[in-house]
N, C-alpha and C. Protein backbone atom coordinates (compact mmCIF):
# COMPACT_ATOMS: atom_id res chain seq x y z
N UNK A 1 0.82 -1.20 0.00
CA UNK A 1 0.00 0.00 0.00
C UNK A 1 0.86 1.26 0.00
N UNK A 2 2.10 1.03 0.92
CA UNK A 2 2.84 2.06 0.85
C UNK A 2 3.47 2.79 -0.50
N UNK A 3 3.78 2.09 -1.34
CA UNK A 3 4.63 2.00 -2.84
C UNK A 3 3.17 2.89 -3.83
N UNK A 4 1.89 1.98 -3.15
CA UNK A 4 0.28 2.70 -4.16
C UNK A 4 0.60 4.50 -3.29
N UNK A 5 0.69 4.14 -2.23
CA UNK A 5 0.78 5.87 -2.13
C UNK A 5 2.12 7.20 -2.24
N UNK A 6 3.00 6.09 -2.48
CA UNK A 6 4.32 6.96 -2.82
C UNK A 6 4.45 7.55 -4.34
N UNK A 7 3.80 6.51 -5.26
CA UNK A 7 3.27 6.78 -6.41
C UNK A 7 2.56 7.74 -6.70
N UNK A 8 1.09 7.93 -5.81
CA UNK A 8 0.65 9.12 -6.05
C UNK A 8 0.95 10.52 -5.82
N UNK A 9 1.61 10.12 -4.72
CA UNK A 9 2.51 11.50 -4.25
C UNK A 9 3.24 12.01 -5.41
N UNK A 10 4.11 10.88 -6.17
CA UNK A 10 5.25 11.51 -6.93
C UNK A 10 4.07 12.11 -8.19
N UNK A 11 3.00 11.45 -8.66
CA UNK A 11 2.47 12.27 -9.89
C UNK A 11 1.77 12.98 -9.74
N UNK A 12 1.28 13.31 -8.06
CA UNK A 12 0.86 14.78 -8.04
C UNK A 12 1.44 15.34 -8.12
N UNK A 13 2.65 15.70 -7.44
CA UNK A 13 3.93 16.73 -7.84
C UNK A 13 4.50 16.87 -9.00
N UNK A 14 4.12 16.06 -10.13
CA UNK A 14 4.14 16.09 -11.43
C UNK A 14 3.41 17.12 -11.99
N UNK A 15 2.28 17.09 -11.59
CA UNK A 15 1.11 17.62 -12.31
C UNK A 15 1.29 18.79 -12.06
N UNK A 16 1.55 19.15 -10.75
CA UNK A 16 1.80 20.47 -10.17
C UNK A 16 2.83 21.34 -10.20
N UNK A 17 3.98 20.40 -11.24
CA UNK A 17 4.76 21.24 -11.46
C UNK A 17 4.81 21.21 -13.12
N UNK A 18 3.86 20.57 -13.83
CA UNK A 18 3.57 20.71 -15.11
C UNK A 18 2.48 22.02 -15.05
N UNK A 19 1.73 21.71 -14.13
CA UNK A 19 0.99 23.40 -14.04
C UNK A 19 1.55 24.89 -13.53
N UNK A 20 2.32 24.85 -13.28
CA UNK A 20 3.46 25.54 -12.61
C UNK A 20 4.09 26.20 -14.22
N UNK A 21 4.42 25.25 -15.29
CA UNK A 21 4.93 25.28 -16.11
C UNK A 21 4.14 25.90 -16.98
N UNK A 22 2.72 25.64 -17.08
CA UNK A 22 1.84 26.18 -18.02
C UNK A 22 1.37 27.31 -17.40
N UNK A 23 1.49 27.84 -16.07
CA UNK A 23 0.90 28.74 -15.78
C UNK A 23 2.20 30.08 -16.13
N UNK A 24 3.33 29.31 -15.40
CA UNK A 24 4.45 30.36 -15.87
C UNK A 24 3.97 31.32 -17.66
N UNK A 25 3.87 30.48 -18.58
CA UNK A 25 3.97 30.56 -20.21
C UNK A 25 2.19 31.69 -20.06
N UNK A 26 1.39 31.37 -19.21
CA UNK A 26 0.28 32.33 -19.22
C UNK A 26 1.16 33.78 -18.83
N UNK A 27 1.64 33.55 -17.40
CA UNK A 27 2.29 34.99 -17.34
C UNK A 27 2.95 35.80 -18.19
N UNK A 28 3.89 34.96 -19.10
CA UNK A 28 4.81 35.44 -20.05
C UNK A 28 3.58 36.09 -21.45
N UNK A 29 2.94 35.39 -21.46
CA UNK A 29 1.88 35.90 -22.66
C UNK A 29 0.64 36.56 -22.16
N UNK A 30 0.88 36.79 -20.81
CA UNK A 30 -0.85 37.71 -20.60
C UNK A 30 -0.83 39.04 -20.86
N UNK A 31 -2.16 39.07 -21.20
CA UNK A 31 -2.40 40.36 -22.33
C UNK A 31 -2.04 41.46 -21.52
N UNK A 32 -2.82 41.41 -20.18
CA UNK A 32 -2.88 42.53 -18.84
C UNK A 32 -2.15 42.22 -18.07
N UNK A 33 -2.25 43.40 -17.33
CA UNK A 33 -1.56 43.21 -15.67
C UNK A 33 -2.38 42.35 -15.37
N UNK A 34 -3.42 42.40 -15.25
CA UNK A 34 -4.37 41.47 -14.23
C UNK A 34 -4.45 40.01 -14.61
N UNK A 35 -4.17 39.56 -15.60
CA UNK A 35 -3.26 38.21 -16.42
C UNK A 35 -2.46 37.62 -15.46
N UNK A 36 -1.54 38.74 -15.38
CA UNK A 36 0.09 38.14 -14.85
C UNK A 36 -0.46 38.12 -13.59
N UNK A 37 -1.00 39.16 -12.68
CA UNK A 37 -1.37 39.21 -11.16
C UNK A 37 -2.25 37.64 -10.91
N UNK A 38 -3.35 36.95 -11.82
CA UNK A 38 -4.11 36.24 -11.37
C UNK A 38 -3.13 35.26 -11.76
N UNK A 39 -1.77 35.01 -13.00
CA UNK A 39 -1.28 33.96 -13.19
C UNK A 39 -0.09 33.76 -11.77
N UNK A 40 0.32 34.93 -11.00
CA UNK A 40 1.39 34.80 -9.77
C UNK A 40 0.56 34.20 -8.88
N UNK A 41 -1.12 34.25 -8.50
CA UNK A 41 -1.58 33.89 -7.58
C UNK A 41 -1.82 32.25 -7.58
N UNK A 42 -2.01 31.97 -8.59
CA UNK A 42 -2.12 30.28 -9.38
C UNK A 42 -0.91 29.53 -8.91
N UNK A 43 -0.16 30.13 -9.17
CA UNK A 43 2.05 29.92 -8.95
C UNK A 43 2.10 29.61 -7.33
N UNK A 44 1.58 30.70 -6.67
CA UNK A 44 1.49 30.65 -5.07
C UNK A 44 0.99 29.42 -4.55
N UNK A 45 -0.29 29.47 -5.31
CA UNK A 45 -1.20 28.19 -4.88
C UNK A 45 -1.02 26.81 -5.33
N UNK A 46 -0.32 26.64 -6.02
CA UNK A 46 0.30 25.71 -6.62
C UNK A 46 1.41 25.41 -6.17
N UNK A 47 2.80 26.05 -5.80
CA UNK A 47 3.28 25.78 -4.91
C UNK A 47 3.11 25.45 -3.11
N UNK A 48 2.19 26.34 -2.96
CA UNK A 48 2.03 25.74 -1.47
C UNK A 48 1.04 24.25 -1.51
N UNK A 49 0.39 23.90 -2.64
CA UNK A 49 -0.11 22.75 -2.80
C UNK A 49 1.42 21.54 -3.27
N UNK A 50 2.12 21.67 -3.58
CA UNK A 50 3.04 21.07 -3.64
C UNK A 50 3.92 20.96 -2.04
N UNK A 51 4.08 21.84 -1.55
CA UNK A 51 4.62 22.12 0.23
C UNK A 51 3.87 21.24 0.83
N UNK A 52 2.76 21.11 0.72
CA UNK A 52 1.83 20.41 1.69
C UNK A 52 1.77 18.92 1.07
N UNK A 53 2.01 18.57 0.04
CA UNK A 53 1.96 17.01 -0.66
C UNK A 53 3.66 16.77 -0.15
N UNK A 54 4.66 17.57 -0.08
CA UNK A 54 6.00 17.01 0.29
C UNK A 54 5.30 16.99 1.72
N UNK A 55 5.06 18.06 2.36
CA UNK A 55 4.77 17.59 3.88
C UNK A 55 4.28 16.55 4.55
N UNK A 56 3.15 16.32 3.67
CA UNK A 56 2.56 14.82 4.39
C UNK A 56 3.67 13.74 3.54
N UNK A 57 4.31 13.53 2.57
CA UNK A 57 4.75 12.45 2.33
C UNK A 57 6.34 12.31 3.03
N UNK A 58 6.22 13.15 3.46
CA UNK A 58 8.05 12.97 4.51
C UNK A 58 7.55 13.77 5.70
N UNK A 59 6.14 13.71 6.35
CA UNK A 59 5.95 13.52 7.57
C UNK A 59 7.15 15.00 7.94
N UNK A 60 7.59 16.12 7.76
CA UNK A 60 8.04 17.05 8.26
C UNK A 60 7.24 18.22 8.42
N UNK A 61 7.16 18.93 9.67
CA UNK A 61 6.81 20.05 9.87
C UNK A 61 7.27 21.65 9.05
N UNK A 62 7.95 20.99 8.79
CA UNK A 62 8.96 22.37 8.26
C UNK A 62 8.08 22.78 6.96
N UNK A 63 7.74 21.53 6.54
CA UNK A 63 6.97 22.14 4.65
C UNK A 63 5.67 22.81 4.85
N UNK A 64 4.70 22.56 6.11
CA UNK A 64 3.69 22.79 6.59
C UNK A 64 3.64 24.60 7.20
N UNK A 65 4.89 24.73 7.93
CA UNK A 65 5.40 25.99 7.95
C UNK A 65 5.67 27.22 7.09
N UNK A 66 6.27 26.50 6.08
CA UNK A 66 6.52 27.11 4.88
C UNK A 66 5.28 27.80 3.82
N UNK A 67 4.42 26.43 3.64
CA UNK A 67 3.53 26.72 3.03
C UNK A 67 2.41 27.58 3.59
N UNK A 68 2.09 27.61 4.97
CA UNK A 68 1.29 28.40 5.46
C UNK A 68 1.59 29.86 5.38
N UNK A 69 3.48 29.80 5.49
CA UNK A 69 3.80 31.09 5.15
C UNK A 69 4.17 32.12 3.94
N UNK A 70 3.88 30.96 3.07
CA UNK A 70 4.01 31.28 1.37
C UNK A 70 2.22 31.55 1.37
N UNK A 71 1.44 30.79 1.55
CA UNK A 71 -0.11 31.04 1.74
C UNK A 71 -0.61 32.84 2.26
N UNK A 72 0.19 33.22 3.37
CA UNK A 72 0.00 33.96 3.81
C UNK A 72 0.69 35.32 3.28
N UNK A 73 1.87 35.84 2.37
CA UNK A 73 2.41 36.56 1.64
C UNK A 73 1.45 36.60 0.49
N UNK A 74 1.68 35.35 0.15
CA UNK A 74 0.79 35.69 -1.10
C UNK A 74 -0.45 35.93 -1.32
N UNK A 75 -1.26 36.09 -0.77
CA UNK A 75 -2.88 36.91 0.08
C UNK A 75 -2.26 38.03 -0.16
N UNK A 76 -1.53 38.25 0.66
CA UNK A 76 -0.91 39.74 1.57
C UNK A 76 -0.76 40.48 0.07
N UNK A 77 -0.06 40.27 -0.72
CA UNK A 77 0.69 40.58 -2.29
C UNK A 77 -0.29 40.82 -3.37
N UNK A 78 -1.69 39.62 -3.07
CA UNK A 78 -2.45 40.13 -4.03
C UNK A 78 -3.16 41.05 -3.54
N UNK A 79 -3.32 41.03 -2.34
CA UNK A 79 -4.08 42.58 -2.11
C UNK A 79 -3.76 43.89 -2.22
N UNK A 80 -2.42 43.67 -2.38
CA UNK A 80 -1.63 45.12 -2.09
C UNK A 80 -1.40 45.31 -3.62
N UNK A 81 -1.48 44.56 -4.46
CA UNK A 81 -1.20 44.73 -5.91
C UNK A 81 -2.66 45.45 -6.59
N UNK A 82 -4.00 44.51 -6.05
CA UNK A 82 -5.09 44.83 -6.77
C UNK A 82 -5.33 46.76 -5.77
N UNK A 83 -5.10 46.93 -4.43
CA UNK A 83 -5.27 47.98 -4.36
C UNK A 83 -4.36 49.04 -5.23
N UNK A 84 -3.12 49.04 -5.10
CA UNK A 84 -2.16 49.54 -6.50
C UNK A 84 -2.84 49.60 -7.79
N UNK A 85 -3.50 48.37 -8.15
CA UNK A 85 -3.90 48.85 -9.43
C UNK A 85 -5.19 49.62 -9.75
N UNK A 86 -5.90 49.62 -8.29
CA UNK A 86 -7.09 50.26 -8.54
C UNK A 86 -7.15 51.84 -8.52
N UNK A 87 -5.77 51.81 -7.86
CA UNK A 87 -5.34 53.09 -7.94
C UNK A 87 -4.74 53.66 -9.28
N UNK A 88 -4.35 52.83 -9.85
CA UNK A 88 -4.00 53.10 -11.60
C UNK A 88 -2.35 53.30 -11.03
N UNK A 89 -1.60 53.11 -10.15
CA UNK A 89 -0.29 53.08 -9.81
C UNK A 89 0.77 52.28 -10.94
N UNK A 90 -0.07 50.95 -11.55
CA UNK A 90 0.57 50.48 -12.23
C UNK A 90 0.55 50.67 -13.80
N UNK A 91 1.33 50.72 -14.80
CA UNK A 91 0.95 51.12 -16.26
C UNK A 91 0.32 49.94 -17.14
N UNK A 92 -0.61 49.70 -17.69
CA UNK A 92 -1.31 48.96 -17.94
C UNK A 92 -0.65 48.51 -19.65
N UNK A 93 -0.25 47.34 -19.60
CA UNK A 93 0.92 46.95 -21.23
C UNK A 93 -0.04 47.38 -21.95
């Protein structure tokens, strides 16, 4: 059973870093700011979904830490970006 769930572990972290990959190529080609802002928030969440699949599969606290604190910046970042832009602070490509 152990080997059925080490397996899945490894091709979720596949997936998640194949989306990682496709989301990157959105940022690089989004039309808007608000493109790239919603494609960094995807990136965030996608990585701390990867933090938390290493965490439970090597049983360490440390990834659980991490990710709560990558979780929590990146909230923090999109808010402070969408208020910036509502302010028109940023130049729109």
């Amino acid at each position: 059973m152990d080997a059925a769930i080490t397996i899945l572990y490894q091709a979720s972290q596949l997936m998640l870093i194949a989306a990682v990959v496709l989301i990157l190529y959105r940022f690089s080609r989004g039309v808007s700011i608000f493109d790239r802002v919603v494609a960094l928030e995807t990136i965030g969440l996608a990585v701390v979904g990867y933090l938390l699949l290493e965490s439970n599969a090597t049983t360490a606290r440390l990834y659980t830490d991490a990710a709560l604190g990558l979780a929590l910046f990146s909230v923090v970042g999109t808010i402070f970006l969408a208020y910036f832009l509502g302010r028109g602070e940023f130049p729109d490509e």
